[in-house]
C-alpha atoms as a PDB file:
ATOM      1  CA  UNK A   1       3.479 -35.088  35.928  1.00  0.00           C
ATOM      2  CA  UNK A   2       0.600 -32.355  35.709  1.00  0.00           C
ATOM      3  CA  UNK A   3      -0.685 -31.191  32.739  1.00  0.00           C
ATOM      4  CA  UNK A   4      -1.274 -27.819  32.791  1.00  0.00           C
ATOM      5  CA  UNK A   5      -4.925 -27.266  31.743  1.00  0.00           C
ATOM      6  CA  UNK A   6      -4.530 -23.044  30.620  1.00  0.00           C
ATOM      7  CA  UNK A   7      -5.204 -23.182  26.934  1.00  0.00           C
ATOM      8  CA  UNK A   8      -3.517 -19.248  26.409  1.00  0.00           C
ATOM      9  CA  UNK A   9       0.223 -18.326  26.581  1.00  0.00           C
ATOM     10  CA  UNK A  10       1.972 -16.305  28.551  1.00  0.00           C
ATOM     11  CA  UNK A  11       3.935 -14.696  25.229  1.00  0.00           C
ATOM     12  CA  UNK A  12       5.211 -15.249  21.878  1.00  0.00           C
ATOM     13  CA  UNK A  13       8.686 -14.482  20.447  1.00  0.00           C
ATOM     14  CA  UNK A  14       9.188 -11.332  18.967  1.00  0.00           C
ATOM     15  CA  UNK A  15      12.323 -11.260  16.745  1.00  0.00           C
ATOM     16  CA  UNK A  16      14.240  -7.846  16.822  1.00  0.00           C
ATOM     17  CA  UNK A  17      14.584  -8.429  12.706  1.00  0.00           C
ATOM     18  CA  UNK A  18      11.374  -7.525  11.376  1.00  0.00           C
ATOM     19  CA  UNK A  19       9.850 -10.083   9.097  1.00  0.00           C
ATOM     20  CA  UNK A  20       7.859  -9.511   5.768  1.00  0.00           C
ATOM     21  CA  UNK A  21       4.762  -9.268   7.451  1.00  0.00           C
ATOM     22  CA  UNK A  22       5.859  -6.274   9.956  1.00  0.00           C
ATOM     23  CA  UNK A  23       7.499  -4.438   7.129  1.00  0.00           C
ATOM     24  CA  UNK A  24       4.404  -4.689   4.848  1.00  0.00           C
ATOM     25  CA  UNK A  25       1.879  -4.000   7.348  1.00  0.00           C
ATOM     26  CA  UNK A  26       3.757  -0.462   8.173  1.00  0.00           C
ATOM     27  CA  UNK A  27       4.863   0.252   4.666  1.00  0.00           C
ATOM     28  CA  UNK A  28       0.824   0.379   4.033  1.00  0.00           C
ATOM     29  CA  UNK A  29      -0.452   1.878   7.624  1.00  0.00           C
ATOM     30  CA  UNK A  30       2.786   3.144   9.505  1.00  0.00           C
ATOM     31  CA  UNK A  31       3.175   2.588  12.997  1.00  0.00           C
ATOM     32  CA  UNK A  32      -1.070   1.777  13.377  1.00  0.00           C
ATOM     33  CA  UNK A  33       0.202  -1.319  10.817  1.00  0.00           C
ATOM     34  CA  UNK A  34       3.180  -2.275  13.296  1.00  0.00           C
ATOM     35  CA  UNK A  35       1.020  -2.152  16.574  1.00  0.00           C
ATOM     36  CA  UNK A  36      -2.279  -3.642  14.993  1.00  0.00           C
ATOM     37  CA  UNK A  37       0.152  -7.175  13.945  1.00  0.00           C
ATOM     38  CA  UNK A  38       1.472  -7.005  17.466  1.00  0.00           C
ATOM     39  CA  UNK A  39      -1.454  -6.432  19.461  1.00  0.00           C
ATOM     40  CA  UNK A  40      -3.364  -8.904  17.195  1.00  0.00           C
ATOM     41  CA  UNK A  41      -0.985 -11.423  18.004  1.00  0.00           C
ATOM     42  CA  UNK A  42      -0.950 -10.631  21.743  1.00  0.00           C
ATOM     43  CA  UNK A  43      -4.607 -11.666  21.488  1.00  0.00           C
ATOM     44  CA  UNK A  44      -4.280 -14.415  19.724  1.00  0.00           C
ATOM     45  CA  UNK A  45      -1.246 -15.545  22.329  1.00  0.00           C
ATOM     46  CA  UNK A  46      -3.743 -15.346  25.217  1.00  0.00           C
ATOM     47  CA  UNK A  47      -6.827 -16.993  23.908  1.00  0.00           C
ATOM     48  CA  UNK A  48      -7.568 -20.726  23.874  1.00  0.00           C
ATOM     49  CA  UNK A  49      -6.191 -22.528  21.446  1.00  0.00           C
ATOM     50  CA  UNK A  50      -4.354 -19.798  19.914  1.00  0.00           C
ATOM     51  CA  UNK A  51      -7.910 -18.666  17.933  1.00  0.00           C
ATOM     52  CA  UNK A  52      -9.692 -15.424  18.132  1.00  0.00           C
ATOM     53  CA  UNK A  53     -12.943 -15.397  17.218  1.00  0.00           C
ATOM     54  CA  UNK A  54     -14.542 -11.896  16.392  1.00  0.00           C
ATOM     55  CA  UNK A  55     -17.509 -13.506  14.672  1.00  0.00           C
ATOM     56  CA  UNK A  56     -19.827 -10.902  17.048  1.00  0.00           C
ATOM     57  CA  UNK A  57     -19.780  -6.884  17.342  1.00  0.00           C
ATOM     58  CA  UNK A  58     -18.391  -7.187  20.996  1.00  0.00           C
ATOM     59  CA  UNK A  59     -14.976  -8.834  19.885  1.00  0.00           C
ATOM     60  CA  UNK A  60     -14.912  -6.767  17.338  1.00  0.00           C
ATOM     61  CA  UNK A  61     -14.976  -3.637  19.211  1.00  0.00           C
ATOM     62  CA  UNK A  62     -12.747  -4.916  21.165  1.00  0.00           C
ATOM     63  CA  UNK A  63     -10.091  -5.700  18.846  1.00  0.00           C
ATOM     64  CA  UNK A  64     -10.996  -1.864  17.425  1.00  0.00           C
ATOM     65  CA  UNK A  65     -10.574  -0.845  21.108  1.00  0.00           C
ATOM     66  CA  UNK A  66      -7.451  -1.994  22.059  1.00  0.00           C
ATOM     67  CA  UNK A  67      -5.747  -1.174  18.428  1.00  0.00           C
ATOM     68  CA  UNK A  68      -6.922   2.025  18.883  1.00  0.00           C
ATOM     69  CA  UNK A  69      -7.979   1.472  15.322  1.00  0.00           C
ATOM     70  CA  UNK A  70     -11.967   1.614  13.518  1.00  0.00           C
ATOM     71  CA  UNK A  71     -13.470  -1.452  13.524  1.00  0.00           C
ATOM     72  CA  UNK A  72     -13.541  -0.775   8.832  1.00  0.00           C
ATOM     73  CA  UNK A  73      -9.784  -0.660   9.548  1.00  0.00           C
ATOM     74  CA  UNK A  74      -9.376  -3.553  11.053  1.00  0.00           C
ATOM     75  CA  UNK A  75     -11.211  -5.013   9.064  1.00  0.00           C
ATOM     76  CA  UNK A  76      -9.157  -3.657   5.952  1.00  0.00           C
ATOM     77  CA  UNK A  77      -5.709  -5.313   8.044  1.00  0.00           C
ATOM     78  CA  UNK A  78      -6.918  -8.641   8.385  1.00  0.00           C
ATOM     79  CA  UNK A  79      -8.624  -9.259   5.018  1.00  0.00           C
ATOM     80  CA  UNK A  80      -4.602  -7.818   3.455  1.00  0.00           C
ATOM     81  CA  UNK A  81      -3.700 -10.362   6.410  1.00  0.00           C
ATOM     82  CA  UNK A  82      -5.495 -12.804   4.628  1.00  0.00           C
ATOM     83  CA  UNK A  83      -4.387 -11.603   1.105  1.00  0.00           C
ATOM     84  CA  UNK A  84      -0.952 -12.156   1.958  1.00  0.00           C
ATOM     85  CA  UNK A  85      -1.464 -15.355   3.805  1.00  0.00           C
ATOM     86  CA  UNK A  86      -0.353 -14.174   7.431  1.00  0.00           C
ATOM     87  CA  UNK A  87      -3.533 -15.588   9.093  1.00  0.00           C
ATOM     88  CA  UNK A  88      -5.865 -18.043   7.385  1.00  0.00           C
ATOM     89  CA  UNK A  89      -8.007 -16.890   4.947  1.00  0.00           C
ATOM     90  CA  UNK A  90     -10.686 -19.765   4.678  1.00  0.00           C
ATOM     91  CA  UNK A  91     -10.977 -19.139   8.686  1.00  0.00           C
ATOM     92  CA  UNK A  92     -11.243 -15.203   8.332  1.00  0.00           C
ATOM     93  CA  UNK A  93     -14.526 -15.522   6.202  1.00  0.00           C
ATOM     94  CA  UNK A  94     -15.863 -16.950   9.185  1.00  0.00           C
ATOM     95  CA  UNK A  95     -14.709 -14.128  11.449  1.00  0.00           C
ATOM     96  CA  UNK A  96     -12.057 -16.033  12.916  1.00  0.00           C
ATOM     97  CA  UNK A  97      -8.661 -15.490  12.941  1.00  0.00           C
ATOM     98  CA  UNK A  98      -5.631 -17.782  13.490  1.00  0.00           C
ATOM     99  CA  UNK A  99      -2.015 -17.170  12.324  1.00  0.00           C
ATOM    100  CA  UNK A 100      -0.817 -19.106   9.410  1.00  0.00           C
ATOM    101  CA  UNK A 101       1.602 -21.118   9.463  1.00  0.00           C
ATOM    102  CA  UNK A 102       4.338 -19.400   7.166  1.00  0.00           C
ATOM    103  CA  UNK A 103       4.706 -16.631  10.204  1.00  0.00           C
ATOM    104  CA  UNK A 104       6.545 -19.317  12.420  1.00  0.00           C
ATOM    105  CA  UNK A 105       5.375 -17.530  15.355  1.00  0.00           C
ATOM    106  CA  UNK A 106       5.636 -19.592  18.473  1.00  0.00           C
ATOM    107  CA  UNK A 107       3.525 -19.174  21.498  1.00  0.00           C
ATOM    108  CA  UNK A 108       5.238 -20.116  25.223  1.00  0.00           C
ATOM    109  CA  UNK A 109       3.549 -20.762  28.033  1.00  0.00           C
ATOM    110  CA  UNK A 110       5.862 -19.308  30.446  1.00  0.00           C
END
């Protein structure tokens, strides 16, 4: 049998239900709260290993680009991420950013 050798997914379940994370995240920043978690996760599907690392401006920006977000609020998301344990905090002090595993979301390769 072949292994496939792509790292990324292809996509990651998205549960019609929204879970505490969703509901905080909008409660706090509305609908730029809803799309940040989803378009942070769509990264995070795609790259290798299912880590993002934004440890240099250019990632950074563009994270802030395709959010449609400041980089400072961003940055403000993913360090409440971190608060409330929906992507590891001891990784996010080094500017990366993985999901934790309490958010049971599951990345497919196709």
């Amino acid at each position: 049998m072949r292994k496939d050798t792509k790292k990324g997914a292809k996509y990651f379940l998205h549960p019609i239900t929204p879970g505490r994370t969703v509901r905080i995240l909008e409660r706090k920043w509305g609908n730029d709260g809803y799309a940040f978690w989803f378009k942070l996760l769509e990264l995070i599907c795609y790259a290798e290993d299912h880590v993002l690392y934004v440890r240099h401006k250019t990632p950074q920006e563009v994270l802030a680009c395709l959010t449609l977000l400041p980089i400072e609020v961003c940055h403000e998301i993913l360090n409440f991420l971190a608060d409330i344990k929906a992507i590891d905090r001891a990784l996010w002090k080094q500017h990366v950013i993985k999901v934790s595993e309490q958010e049971h979301i599951k990345f497919k390769r196709g």
